[in-house]
Protein backbone atom coordinates (compact mmCIF):
# COMPACT_ATOMS: atom_id res chain seq x y z
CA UNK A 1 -23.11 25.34 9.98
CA UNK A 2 -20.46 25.65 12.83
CA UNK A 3 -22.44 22.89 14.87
CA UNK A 4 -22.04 20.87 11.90
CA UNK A 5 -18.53 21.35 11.25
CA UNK A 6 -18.00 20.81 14.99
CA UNK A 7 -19.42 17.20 14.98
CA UNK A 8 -17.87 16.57 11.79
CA UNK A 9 -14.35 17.53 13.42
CA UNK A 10 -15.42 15.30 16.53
CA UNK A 11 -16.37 12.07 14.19
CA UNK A 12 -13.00 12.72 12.10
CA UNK A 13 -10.72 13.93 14.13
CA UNK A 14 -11.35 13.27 18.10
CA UNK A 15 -13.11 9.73 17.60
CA UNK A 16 -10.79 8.65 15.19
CA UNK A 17 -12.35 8.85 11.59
CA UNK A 18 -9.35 9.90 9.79
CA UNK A 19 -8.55 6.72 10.11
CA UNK A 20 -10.89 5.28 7.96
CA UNK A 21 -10.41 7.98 5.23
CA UNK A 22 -6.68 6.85 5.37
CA UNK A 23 -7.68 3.27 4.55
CA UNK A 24 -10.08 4.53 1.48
CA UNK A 25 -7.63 6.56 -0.33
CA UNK A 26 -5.42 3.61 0.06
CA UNK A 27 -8.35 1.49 -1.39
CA UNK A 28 -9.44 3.57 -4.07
CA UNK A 29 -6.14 4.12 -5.15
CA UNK A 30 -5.16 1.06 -5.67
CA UNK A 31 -8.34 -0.23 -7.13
CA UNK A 32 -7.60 2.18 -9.67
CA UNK A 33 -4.06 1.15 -10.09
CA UNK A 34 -4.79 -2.60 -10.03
CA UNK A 35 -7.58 -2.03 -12.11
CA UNK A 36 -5.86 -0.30 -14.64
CA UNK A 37 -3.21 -2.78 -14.81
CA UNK A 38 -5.83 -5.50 -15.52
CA UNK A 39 -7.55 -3.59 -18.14
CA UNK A 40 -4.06 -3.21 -19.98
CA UNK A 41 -3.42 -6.75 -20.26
CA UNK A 42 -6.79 -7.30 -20.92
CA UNK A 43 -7.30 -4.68 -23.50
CA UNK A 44 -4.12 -5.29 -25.37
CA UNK A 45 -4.51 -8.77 -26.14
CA UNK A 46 -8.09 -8.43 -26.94
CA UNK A 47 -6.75 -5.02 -29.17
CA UNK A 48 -4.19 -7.43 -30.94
CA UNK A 49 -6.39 -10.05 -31.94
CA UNK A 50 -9.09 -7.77 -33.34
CA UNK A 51 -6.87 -5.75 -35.60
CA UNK A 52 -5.52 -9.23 -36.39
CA UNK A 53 -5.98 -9.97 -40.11
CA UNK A 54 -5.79 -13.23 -40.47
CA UNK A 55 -7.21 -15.54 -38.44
CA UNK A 56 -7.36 -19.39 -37.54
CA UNK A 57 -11.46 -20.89 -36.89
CA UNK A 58 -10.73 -20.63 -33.42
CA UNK A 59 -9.61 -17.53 -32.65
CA UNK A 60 -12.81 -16.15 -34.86
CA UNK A 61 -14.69 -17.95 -32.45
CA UNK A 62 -12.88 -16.32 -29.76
CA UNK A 63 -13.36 -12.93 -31.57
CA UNK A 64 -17.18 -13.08 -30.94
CA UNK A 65 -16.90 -13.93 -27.29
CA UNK A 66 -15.01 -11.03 -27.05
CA UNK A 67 -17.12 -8.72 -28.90
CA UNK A 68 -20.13 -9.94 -26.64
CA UNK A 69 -17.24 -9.40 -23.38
CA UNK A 70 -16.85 -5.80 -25.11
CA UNK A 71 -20.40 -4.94 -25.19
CA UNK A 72 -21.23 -5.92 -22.34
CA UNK A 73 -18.92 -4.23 -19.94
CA UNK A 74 -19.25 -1.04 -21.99
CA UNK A 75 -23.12 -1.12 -22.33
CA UNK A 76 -24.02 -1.26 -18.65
CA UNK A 77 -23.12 0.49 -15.93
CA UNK A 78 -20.42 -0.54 -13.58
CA UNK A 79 -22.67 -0.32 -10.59
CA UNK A 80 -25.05 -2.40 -12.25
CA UNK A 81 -21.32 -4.96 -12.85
CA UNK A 82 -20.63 -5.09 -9.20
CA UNK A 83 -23.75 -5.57 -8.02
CA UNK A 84 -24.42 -8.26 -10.68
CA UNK A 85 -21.50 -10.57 -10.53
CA UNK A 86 -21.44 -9.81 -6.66
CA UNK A 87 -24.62 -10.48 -5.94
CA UNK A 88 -25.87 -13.24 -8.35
CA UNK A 89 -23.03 -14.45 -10.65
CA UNK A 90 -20.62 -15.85 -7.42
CA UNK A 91 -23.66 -17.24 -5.34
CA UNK A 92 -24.04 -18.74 -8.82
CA UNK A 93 -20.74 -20.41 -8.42
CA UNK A 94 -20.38 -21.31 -4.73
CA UNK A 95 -18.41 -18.36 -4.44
CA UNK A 96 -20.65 -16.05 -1.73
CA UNK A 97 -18.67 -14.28 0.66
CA UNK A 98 -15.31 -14.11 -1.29
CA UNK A 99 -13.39 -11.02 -0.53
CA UNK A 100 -14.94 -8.10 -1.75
CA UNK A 101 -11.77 -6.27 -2.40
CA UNK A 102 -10.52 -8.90 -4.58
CA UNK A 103 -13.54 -9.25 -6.59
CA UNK A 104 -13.98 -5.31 -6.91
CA UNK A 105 -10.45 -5.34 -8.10
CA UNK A 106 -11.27 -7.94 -11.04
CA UNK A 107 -14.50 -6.24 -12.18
CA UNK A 108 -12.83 -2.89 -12.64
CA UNK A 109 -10.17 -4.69 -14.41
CA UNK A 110 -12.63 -6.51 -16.89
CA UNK A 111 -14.35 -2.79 -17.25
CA UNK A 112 -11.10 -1.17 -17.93
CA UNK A 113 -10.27 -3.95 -20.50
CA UNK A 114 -13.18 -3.05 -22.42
CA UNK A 115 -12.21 0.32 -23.00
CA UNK A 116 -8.66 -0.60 -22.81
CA UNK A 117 -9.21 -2.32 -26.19
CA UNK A 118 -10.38 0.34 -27.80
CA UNK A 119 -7.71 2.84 -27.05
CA UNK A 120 -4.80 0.30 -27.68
CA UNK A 121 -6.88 -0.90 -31.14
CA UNK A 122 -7.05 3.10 -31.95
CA UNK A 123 -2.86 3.16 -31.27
CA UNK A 124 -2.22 0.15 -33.68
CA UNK A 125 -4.38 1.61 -36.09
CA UNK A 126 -2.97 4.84 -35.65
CA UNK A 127 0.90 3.16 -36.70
CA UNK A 128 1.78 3.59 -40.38
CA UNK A 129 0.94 0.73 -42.91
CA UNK A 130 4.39 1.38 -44.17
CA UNK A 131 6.45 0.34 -41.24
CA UNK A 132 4.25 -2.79 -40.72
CA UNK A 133 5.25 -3.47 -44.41
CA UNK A 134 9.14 -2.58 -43.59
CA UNK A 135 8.74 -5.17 -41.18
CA UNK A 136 7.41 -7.93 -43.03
CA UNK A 137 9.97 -6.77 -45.68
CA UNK A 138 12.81 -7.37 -43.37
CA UNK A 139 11.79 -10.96 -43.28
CA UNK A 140 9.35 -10.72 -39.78
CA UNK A 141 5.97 -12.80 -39.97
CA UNK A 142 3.02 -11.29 -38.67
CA UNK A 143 3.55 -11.85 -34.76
CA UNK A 144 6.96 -10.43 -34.85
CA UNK A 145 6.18 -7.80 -36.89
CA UNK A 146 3.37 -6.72 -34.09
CA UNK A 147 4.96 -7.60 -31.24
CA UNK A 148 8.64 -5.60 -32.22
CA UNK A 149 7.48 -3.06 -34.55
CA UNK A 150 3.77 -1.73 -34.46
CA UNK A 151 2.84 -2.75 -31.05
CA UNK A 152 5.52 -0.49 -29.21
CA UNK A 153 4.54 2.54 -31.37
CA UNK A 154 0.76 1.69 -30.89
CA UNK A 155 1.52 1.14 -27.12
CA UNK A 156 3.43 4.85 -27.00
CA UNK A 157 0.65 6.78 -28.83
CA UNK A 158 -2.39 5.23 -26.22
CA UNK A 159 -0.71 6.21 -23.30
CA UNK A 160 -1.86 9.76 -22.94
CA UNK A 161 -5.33 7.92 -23.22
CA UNK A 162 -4.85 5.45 -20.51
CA UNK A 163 -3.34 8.15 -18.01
CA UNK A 164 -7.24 9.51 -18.88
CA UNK A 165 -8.94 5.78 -18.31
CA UNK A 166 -6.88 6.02 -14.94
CA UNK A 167 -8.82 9.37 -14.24
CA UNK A 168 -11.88 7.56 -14.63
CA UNK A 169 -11.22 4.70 -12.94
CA UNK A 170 -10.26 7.07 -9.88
CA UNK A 171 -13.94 8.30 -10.07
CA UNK A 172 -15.42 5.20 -10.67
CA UNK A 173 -14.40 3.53 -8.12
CA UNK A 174 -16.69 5.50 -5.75
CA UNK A 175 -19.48 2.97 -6.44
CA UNK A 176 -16.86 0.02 -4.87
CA UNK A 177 -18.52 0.74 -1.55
CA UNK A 178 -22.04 -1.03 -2.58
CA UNK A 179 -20.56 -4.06 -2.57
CA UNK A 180 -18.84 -3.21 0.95
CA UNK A 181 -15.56 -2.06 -0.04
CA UNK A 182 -14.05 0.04 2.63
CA UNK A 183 -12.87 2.94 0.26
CA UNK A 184 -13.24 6.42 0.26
CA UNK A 185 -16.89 6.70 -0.34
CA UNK A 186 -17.17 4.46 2.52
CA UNK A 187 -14.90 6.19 4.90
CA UNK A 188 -16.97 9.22 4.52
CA UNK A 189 -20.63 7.45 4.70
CA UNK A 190 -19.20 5.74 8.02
CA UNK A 191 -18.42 9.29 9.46
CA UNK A 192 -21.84 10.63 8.68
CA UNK A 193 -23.63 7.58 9.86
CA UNK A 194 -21.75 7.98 13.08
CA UNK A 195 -23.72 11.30 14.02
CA UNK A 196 -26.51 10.85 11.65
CA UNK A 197 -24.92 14.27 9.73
CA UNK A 198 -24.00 14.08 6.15
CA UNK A 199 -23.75 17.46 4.47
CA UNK A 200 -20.12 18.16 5.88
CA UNK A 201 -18.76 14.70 5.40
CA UNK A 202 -20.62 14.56 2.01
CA UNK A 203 -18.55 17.99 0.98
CA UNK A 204 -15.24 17.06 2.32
CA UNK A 205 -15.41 13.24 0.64
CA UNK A 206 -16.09 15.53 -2.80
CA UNK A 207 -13.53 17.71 -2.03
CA UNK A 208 -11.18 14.36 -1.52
CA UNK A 209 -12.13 13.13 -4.54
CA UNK A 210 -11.69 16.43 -6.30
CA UNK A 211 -8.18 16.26 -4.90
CA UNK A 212 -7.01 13.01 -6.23
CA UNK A 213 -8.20 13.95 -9.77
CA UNK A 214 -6.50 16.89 -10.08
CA UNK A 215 -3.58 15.30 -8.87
CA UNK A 216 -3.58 12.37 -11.26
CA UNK A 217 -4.34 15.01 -14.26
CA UNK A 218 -1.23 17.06 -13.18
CA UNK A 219 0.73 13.68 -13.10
CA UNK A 220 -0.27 12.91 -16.17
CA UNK A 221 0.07 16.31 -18.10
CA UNK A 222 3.47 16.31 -17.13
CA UNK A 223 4.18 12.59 -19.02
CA UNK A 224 2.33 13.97 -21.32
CA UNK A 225 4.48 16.92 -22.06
CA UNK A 226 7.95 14.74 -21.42
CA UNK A 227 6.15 12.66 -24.19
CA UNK A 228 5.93 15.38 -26.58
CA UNK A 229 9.53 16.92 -26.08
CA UNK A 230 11.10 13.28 -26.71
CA UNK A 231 9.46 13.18 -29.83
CA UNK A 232 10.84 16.40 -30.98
């Protein structure tokens, strides 16, 4: 084990490694945080028109492309999303060899989205009736009403539930490396494949991982709790 943890400290440390597991928790953290950001846009505008009552022939039409967008990035596997789009969808379109940081950063966007939707939907539901009827009451249509009334107490009530999707994201984002991402997956198979040793490197890039979790959970608990004592 100390011969291990001796070659380990020679590919990290003495030949320069930590350099590359630098760059990957600057990669995987912002994937997460770009991804995220995506996702909310995404998710919220797909979230509005879905709990949207009434609704013109197109933007039915529009509904069930969603719906199939929905299902689709929630019933497969994001691996199985990068690989896809990356692999066969932009040779598809001309568009082999595009950066695959950008496009990493728009599929865990359209992933987050999907769920996204869900948890902002669950907030607007979650809003009493009544106030959307105050609203309407006071003389706001329907898109005022949502967009000054429900929305921002929706929005409040889903944010303990995107600090979690964040979470996930962080994890998820492990997988950006198939598609040659240099995160912090990658940072740690490059330091194994350097001396043909993976067990340390394998351990530590858990441990890493491990790290930035708990991290983002603390970061989060605390909003969480500044959340609560506003509301009291």
């Amino acid at each position: 084990m100390s011969e291990k943890l001796a070659i380990f400290y020679q590919e990290l440390i003495l030949k320069g490694g930590y350099h590359l597991v630098i760059e990957g928790v600057f990669v995987t953290i912002l994937l997460s945080i770009c991804g995220l950001f995506i996702g909310i846009i995404i998710g919220t505008l797909i979230a509005i028109l879905i709990t949207k009552k009434e609704k013109t022939p197109l933007q039915r039409y529009i509904t069930i492309i969603v719906k199939m967008y929905v299902g689709f990035f929630r019933g497969t596997p994001i691996v199985v999303q990068l690989l896809f789009i990356y692999f066969v969808i932009l040779p598809l379109l001309g568009l082999a060899g595009s950066s695959a940081l950008l496009v990493a950063v728009v599929i865990f966007g359209l992933n987050s989205g999907a769920y996204v939707s869900e948890i902002i939907r669950s907030g607007i539901l979650s809003v009493d009736r009544g106030q959307n009827e105050a609203a309407r009451a006071l003389g706001l249509n329907a898109n005022q009403s949502m967009r000054f009334v429900v929305f921002p107490q929706a929005f409040k009530n889903a944010l303990p539930n995107l600090g979690n999707e964040f979470i996930t994201l962080l994890k998820e984002t492990s997988v950006a490396n198939y598609i040659t991402v240099h995160d912090l997956t990658y940072a740690f198979r490059v330091i194994g494949g350097a001396s043909y040793e993976y067990m340390v490197p394998y351990f530590f890039l858990a441990l890493c991982y491990l790290a930035l979790v708990l991290i983002a959970s603390y970061l989060v608990s605390l909003y969480e709790k500044k959340l609560r004592k506003s509301e009291e």
